[in-house]
N, C-alpha and C. Protein backbone atom coordinates (compact mmCIF):
# COMPACT_ATOMS: atom_id res chain seq x y z
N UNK A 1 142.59 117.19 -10.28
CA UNK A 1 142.83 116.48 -9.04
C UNK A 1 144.26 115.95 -8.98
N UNK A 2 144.63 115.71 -9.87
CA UNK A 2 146.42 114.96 -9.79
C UNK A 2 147.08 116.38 -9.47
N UNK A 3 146.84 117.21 -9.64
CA UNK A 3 147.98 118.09 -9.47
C UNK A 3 148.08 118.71 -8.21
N UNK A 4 147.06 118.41 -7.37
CA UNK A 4 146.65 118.66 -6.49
C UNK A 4 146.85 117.53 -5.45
N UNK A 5 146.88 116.62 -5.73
CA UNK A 5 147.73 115.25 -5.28
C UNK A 5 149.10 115.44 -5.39
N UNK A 6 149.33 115.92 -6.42
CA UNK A 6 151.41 116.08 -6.43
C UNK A 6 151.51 116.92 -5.60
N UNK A 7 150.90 117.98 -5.13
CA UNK A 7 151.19 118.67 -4.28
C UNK A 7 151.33 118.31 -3.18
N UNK A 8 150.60 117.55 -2.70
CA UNK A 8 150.05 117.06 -1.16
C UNK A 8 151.48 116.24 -1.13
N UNK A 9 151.38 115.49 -2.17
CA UNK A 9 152.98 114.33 -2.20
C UNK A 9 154.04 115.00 -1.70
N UNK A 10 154.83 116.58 -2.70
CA UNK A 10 155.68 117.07 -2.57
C UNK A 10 155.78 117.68 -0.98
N UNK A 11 154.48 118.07 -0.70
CA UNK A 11 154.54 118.53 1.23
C UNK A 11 155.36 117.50 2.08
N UNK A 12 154.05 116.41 1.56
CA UNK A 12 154.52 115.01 2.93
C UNK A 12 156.32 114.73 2.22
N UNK A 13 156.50 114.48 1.22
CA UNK A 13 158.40 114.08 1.10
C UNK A 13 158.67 115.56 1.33
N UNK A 14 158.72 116.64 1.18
CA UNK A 14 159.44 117.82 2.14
C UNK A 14 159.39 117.77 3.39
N UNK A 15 158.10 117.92 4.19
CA UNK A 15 158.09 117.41 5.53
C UNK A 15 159.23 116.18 6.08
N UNK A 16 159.16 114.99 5.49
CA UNK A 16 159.84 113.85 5.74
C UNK A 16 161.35 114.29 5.54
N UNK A 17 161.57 114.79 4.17
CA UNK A 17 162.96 115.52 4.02
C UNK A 17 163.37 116.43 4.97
N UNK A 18 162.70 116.84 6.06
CA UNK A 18 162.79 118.12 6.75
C UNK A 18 163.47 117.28 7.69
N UNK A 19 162.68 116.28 8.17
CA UNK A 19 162.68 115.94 9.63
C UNK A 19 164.32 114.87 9.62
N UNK A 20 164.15 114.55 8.45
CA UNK A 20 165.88 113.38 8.40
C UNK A 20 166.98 114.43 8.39
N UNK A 21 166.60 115.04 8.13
CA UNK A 21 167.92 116.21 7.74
C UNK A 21 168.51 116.79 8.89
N UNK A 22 170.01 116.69 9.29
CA UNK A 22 169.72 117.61 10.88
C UNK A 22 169.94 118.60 10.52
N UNK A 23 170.19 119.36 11.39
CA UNK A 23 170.27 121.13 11.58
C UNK A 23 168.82 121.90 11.38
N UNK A 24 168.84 122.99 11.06
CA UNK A 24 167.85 123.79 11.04
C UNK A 24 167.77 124.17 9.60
N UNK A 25 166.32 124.09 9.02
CA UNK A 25 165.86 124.72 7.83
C UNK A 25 165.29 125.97 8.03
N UNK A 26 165.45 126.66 7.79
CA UNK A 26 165.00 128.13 7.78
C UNK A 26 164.05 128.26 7.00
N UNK A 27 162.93 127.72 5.88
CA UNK A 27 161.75 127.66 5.15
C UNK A 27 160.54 127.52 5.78
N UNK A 28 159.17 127.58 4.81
CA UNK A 28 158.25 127.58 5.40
C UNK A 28 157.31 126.57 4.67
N UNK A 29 155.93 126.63 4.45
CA UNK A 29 155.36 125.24 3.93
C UNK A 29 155.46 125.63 2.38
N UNK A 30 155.53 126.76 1.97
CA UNK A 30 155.93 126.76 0.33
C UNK A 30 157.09 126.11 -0.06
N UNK A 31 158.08 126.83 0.42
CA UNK A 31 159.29 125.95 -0.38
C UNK A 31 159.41 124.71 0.23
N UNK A 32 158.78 124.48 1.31
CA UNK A 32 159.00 122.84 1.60
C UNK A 32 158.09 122.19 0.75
N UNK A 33 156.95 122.40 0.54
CA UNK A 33 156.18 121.89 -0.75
C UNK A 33 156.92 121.64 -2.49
N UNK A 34 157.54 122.83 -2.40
CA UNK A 34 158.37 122.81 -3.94
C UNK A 34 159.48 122.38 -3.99
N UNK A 35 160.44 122.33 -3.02
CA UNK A 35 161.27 121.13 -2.42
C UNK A 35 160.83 119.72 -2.31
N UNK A 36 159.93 119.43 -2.10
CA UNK A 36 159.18 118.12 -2.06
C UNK A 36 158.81 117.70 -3.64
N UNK A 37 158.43 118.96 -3.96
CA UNK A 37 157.67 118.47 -5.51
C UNK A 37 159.01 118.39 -6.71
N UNK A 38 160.06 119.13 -6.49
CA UNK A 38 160.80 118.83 -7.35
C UNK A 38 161.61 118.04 -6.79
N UNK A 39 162.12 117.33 -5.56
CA UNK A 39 162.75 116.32 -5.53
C UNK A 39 162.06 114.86 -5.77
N UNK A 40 160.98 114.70 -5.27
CA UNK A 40 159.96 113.67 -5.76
C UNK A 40 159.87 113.40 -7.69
N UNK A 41 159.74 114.93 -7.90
CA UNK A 41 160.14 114.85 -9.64
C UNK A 41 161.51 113.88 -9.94
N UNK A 42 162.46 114.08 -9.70
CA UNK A 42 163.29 113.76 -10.21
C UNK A 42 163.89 112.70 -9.14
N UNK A 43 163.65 112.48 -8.28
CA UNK A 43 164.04 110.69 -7.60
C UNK A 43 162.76 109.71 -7.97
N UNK A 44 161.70 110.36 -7.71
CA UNK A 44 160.58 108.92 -8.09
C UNK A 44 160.92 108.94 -9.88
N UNK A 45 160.93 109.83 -10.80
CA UNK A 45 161.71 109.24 -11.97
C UNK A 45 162.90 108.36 -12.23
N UNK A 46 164.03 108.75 -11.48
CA UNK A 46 165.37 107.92 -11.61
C UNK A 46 164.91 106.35 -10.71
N UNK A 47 164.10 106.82 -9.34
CA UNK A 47 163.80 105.08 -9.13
C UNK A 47 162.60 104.28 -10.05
N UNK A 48 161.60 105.00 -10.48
CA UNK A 48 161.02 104.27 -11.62
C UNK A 48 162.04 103.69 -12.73
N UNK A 49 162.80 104.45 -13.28
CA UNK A 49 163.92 104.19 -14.33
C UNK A 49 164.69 102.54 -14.18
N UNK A 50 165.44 102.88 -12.53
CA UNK A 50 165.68 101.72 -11.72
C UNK A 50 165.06 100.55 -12.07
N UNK A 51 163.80 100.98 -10.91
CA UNK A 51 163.00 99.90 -11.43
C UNK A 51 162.13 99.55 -12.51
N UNK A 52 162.42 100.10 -13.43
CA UNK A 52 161.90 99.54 -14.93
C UNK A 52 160.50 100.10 -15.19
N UNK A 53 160.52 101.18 -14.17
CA UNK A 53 159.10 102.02 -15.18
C UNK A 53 159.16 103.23 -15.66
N UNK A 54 158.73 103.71 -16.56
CA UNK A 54 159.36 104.83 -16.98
C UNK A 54 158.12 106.21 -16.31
N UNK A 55 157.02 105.61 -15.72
CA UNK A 55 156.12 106.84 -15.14
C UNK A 55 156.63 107.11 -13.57
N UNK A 56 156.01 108.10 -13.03
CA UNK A 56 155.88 108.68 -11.54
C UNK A 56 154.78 108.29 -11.02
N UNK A 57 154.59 106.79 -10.29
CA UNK A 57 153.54 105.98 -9.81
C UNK A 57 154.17 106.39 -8.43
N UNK A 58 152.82 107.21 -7.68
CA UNK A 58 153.22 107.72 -6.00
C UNK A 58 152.82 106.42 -5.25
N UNK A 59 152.44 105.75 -5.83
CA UNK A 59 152.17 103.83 -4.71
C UNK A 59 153.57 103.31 -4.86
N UNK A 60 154.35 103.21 -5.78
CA UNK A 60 155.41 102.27 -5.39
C UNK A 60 156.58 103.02 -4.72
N UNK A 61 157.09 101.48 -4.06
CA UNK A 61 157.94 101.96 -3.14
C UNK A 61 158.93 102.51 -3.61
N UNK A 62 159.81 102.31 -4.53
CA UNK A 62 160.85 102.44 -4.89
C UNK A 62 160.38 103.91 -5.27
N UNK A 63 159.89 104.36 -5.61
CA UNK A 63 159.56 105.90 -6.01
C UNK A 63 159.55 106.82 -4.80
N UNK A 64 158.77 106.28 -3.88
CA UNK A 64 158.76 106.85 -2.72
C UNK A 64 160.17 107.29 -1.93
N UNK A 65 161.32 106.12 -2.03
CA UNK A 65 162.20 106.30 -2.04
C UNK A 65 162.90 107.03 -2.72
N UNK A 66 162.99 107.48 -3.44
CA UNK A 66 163.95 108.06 -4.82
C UNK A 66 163.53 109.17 -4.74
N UNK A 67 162.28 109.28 -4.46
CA UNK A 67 161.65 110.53 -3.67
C UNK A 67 162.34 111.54 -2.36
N UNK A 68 162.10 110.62 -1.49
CA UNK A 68 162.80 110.89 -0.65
C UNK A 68 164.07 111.55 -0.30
N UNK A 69 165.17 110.64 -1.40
CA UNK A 69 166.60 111.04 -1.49
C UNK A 69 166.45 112.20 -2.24
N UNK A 70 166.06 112.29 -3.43
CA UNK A 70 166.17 113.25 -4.50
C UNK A 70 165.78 114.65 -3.36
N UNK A 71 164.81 114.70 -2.41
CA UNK A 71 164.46 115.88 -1.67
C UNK A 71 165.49 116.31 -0.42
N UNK A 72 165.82 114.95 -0.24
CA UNK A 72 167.30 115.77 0.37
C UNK A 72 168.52 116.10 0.25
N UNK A 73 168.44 115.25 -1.01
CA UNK A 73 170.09 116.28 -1.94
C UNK A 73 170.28 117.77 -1.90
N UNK A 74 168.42 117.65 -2.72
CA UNK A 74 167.97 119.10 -2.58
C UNK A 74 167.66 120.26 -1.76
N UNK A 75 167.64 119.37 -0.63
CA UNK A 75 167.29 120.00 0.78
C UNK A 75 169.09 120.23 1.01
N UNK A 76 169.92 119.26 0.90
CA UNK A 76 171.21 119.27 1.14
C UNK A 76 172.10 120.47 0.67
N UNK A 77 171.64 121.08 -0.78
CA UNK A 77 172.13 121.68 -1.97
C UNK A 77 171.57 123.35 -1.49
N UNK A 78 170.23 123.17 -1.05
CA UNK A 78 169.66 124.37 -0.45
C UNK A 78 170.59 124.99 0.79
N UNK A 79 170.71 124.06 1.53
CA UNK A 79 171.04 124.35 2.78
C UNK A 79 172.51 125.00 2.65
N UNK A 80 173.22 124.18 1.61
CA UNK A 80 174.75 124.71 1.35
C UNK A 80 174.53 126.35 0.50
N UNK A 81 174.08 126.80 -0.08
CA UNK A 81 173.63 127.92 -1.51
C UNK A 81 173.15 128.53 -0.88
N UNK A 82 172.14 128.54 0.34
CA UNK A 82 171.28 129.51 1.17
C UNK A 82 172.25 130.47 1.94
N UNK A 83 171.92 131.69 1.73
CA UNK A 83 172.75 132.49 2.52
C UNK A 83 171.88 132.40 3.95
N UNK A 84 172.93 132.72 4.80
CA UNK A 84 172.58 132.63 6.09
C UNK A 84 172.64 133.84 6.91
N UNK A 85 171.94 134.44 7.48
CA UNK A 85 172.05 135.69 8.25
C UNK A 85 172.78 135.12 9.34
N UNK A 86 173.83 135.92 9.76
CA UNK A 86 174.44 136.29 11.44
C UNK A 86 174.46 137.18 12.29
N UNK A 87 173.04 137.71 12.65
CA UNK A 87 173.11 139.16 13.13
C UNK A 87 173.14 138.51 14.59
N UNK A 88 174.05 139.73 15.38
CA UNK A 88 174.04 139.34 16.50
C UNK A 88 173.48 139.73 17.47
């Protein structure tokens, strides 16, 4: 069941990462899921760290946050590295 919960997590912060971000994402609910799940990995860690816990607790805020950012660096990092079609 937790992993199956991280999943659901990584959707809703991809989704959320989707929608702050402007321009257009060209993905679909997979990589917005694994976008979600590995930025949530590694911001709800660095804000646990922050705030002085060393687990990935999806209730606190500060994780949620760190979450958040970490998915749109990544979303940020994607968007720059993604090749882009220009057919006309």
């Amino acid at each position: 069941m937790h992993v199956i919960g991280f999943i659901i997590f990584g959707l809703i912060v991809g989704l959320i990462a989707r929608a702050l971000m402007p321009g257009r994402q060209p993905m679909g609910f997979i990589l917005t899921a694994i976008l979600g799940m590995a930025g949530s990995f590694v911001g709800s860690y660095i804000g646990g760290m922050i705030h002085g816990q060393g687990d990935m607790v999806t209730t606190d805020p500060y994780n949620w946050i760190g979450a958040l950012l970490g998915s749109l660096v990544l979303l940020f990092l994607y968007g720059m590295f993604a090749k882009r079609s220009t057919t006309v």
